[in-house]
N, C-alpha and C. Protein backbone atom coordinates (compact mmCIF):
# COMPACT_ATOMS: atom_id res chain seq x y z
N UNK A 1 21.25 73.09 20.46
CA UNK A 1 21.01 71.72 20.91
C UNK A 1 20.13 71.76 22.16
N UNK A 2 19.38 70.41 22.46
CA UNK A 2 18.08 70.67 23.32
C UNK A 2 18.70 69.93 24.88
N UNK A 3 19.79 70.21 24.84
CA UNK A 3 20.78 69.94 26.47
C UNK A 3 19.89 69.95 27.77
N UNK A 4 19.60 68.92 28.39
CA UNK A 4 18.93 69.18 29.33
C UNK A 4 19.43 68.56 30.51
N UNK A 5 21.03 68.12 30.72
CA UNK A 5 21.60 68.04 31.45
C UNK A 5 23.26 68.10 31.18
N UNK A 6 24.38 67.73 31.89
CA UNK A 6 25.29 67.71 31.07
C UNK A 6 26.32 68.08 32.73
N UNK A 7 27.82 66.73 32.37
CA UNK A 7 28.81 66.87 33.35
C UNK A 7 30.20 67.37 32.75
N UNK A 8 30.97 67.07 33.12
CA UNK A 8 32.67 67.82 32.42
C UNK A 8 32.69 66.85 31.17
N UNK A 9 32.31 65.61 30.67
CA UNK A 9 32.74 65.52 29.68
C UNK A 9 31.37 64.86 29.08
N UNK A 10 30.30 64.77 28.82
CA UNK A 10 29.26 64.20 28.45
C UNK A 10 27.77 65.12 28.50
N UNK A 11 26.80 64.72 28.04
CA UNK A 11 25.60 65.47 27.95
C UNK A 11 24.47 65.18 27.48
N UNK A 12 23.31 64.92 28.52
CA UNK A 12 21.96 64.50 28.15
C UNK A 12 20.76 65.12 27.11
N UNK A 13 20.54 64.59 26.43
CA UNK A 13 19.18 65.03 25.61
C UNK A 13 18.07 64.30 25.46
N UNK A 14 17.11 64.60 25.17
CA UNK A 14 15.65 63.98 24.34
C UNK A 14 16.00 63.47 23.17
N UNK A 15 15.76 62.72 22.82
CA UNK A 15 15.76 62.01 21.36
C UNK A 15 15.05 62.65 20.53
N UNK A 16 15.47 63.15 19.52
CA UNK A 16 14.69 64.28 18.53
C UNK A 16 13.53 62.79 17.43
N UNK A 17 14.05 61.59 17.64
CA UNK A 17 12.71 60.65 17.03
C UNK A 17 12.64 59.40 18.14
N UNK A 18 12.07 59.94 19.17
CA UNK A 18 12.27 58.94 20.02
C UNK A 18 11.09 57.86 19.70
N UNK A 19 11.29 56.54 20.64
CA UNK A 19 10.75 55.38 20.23
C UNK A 19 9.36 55.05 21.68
N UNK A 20 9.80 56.01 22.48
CA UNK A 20 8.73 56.49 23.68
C UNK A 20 8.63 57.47 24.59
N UNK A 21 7.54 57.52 24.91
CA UNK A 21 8.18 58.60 25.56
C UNK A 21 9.13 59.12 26.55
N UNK A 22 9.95 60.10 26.71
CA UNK A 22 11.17 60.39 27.45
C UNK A 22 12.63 60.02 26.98
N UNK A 23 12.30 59.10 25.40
CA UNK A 23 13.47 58.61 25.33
C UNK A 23 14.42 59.91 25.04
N UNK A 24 15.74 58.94 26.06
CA UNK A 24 16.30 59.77 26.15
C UNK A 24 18.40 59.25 25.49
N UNK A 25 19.22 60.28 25.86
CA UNK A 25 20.20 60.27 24.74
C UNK A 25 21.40 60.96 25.82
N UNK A 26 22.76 59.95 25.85
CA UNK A 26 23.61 60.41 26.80
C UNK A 26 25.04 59.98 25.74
N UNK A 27 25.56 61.54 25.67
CA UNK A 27 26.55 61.66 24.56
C UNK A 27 27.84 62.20 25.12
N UNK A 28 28.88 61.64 24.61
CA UNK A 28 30.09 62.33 24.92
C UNK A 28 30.39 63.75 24.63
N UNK A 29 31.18 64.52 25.18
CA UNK A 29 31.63 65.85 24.76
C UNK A 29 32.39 65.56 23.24
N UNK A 30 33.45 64.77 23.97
CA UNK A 30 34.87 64.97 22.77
C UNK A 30 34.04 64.02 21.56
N UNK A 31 34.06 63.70 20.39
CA UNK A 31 33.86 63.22 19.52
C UNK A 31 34.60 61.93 19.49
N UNK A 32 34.03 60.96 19.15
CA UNK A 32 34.57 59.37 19.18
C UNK A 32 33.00 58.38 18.98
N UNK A 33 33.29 57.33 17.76
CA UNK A 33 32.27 56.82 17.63
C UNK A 33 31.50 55.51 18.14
N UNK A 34 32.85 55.04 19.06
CA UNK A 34 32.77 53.74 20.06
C UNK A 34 32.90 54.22 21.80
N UNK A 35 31.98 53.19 22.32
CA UNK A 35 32.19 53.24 23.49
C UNK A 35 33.21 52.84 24.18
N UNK A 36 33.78 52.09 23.12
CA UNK A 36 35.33 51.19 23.58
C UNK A 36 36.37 52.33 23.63
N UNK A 37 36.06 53.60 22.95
CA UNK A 37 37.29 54.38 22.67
C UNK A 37 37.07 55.49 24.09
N UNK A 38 36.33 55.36 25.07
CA UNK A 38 36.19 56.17 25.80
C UNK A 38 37.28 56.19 27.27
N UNK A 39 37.85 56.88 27.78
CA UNK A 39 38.20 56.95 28.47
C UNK A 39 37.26 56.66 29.91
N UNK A 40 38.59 56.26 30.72
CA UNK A 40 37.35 55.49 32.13
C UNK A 40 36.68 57.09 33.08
N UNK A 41 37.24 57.97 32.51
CA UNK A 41 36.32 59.06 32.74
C UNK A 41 35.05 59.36 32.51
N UNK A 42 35.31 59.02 31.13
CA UNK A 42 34.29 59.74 30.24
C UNK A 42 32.98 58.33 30.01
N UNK A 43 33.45 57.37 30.40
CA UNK A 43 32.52 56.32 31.00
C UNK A 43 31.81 56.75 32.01
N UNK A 44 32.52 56.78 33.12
CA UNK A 44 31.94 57.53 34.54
C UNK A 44 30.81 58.59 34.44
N UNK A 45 31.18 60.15 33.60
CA UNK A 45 30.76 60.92 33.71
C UNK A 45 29.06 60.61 32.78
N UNK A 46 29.37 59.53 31.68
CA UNK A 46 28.07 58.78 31.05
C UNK A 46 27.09 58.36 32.10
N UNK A 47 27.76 57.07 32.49
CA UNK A 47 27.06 56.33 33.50
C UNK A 47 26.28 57.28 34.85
N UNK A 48 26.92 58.13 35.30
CA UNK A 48 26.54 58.96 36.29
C UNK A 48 25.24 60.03 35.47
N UNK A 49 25.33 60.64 33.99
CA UNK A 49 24.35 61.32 33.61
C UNK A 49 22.89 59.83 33.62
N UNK A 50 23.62 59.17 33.15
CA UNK A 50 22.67 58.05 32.86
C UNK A 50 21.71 57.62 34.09
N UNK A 51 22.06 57.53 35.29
CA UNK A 51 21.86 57.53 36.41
C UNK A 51 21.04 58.65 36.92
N UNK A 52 21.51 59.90 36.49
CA UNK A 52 20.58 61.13 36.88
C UNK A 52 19.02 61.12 36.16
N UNK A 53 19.51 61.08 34.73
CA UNK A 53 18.26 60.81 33.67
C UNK A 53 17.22 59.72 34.57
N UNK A 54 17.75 58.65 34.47
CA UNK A 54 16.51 57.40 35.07
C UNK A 54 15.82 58.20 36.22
N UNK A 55 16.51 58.98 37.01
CA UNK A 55 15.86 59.51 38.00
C UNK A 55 14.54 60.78 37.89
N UNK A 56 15.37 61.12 36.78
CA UNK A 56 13.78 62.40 36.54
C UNK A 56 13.12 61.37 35.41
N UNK A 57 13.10 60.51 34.81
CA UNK A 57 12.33 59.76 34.26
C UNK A 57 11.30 59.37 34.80
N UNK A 58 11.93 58.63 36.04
CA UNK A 58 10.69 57.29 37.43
C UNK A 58 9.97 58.50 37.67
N UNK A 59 9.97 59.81 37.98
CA UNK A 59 9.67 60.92 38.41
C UNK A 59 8.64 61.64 37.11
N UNK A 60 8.84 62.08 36.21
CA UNK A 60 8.36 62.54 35.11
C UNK A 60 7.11 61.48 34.65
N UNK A 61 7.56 60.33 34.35
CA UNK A 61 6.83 59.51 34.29
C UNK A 61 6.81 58.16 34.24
N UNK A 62 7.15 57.55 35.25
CA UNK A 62 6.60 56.40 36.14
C UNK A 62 6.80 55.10 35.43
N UNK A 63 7.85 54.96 34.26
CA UNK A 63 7.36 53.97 33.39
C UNK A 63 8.53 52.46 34.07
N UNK A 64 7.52 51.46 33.51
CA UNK A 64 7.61 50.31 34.33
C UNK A 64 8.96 49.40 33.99
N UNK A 65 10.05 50.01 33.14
CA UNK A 65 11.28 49.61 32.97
C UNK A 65 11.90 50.78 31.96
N UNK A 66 13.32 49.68 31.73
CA UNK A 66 14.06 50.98 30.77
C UNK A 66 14.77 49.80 30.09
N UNK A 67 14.77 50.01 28.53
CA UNK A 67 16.20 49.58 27.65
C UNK A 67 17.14 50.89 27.43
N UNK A 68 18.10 50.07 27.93
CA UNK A 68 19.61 50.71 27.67
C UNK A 68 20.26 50.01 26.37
N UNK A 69 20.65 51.14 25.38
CA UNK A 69 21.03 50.06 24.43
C UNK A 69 22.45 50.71 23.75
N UNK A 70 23.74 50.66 22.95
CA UNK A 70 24.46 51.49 22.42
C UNK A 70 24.42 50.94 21.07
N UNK A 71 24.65 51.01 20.22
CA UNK A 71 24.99 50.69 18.49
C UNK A 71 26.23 51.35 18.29
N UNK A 72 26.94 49.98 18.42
CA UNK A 72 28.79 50.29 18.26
C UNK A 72 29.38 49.17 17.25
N UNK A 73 29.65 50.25 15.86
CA UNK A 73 29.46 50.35 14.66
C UNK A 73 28.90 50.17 13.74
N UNK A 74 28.74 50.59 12.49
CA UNK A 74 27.70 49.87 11.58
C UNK A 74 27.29 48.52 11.29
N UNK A 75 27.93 47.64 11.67
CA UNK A 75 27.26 46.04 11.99
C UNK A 75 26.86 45.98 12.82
N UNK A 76 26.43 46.76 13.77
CA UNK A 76 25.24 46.83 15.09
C UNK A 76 24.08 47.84 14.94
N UNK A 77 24.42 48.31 14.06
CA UNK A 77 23.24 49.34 13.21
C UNK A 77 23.24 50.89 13.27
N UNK A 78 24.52 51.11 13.78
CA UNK A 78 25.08 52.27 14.20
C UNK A 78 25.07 53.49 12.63
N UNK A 79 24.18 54.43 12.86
CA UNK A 79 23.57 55.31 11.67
C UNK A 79 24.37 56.96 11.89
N UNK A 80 24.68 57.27 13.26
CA UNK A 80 25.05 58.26 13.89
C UNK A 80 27.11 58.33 14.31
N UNK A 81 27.75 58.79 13.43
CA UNK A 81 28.83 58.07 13.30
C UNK A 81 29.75 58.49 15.27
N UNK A 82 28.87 59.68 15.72
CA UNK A 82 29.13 59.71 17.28
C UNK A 82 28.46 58.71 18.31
N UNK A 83 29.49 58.31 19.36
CA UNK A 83 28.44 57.95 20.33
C UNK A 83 27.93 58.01 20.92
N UNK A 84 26.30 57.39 21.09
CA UNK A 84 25.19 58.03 22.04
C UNK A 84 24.75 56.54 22.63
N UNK A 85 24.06 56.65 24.32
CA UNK A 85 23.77 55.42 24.61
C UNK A 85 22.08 56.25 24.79
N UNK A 86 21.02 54.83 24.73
CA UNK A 86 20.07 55.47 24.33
C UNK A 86 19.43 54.90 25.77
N UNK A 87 18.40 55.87 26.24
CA UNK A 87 17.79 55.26 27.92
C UNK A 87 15.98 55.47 27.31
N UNK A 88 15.22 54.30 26.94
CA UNK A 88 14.50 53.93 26.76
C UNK A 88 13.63 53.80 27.52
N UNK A 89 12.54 54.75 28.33
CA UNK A 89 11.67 54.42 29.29
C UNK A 89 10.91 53.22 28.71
N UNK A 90 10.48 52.00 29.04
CA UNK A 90 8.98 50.73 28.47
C UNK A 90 7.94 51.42 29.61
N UNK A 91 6.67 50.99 28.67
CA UNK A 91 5.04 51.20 29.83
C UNK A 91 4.62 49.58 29.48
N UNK A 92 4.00 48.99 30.67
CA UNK A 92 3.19 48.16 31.21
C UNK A 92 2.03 48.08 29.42
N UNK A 93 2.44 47.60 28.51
CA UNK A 93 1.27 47.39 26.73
C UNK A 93 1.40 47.63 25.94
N UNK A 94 3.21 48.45 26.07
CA UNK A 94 3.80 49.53 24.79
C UNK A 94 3.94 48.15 23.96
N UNK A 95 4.15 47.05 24.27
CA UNK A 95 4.68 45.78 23.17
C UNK A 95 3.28 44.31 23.72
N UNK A 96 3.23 44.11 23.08
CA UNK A 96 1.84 42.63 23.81
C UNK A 96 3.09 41.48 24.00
N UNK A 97 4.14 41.53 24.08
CA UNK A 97 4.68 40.67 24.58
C UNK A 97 6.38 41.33 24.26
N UNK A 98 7.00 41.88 25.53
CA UNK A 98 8.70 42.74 25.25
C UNK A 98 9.27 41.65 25.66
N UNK A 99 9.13 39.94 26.32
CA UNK A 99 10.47 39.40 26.23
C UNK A 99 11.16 39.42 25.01
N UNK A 100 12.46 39.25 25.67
CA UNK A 100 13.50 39.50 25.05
C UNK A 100 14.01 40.60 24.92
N UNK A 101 13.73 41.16 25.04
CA UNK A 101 14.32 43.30 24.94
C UNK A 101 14.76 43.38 23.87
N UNK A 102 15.75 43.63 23.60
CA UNK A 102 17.29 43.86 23.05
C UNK A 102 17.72 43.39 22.18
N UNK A 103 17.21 41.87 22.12
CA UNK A 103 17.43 40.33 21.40
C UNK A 103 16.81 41.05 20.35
N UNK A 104 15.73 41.64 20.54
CA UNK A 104 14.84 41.71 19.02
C UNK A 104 15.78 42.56 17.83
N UNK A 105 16.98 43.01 18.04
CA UNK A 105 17.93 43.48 16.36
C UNK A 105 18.16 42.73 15.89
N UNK A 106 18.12 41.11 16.16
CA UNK A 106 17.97 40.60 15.16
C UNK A 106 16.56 39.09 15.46
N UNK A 107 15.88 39.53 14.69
CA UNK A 107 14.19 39.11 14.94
C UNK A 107 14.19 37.39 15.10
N UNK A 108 15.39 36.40 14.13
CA UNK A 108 15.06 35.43 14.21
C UNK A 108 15.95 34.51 15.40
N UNK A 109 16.64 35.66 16.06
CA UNK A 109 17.48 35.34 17.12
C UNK A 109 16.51 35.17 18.71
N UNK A 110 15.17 36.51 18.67
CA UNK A 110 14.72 36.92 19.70
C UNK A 110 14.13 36.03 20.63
N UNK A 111 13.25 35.14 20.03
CA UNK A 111 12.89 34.23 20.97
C UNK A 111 13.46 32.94 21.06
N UNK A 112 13.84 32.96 22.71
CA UNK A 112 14.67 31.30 23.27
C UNK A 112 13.83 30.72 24.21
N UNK A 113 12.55 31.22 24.04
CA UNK A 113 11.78 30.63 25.88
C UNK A 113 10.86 29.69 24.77
């Protein structure tokens, strides 16, 4: 596995099909396929990799936001039956128009402006 960080219960990677560059991938140790099932540890020890990642990201490369996103269960589009939260560097043209972020899983929901 392509581990490129990692605390007592969690562990950072590259996205083996990422959606830009740096995307990146912050996974539990123990096996569990919701974020709901996590212990307030193993939250912590996420959030804190998650936190490290953004930092060699702004650093690596400079990009002008981030989607954070999780897919928690298959009616959220969840394909990977473990859980991973995904840290999405955006650049300043990657989309001609990213309002809405997030909104866009479901397309006829996305725009409210």
């Amino acid at each position: 596995m392509r581990v490129i960080d990692e605390n007592a219960t969690a562990m950072t990677i590259r996205d083996g099909y990422p959606v830009s560059p740096g995307h990146t991938l912050l996974i539990p140790k123990r096996h569990t396929g919701s974020f709901f099932d996590l212990s307030t540890q193993e939250r912590d020890d996420l959030l804190a990799l998650l936190d490290r990642a953004k930092r060699v990201l702004d650093a690596e490369l400079q990009p002008q936001g981030y989607n954070i996103g999780i897919n928690d269960g298959a009616a959220a589009g969840q394909t990977v039956p473990h859980l991973h939260v995904h840290l999405i560097p955006r650049f300043e043209g990657d989309l001609s128009d990213p309002r809405g972020g997030v909104r866009w899983v479901i397309p006829a929901k996305a725009k409210y402006w």
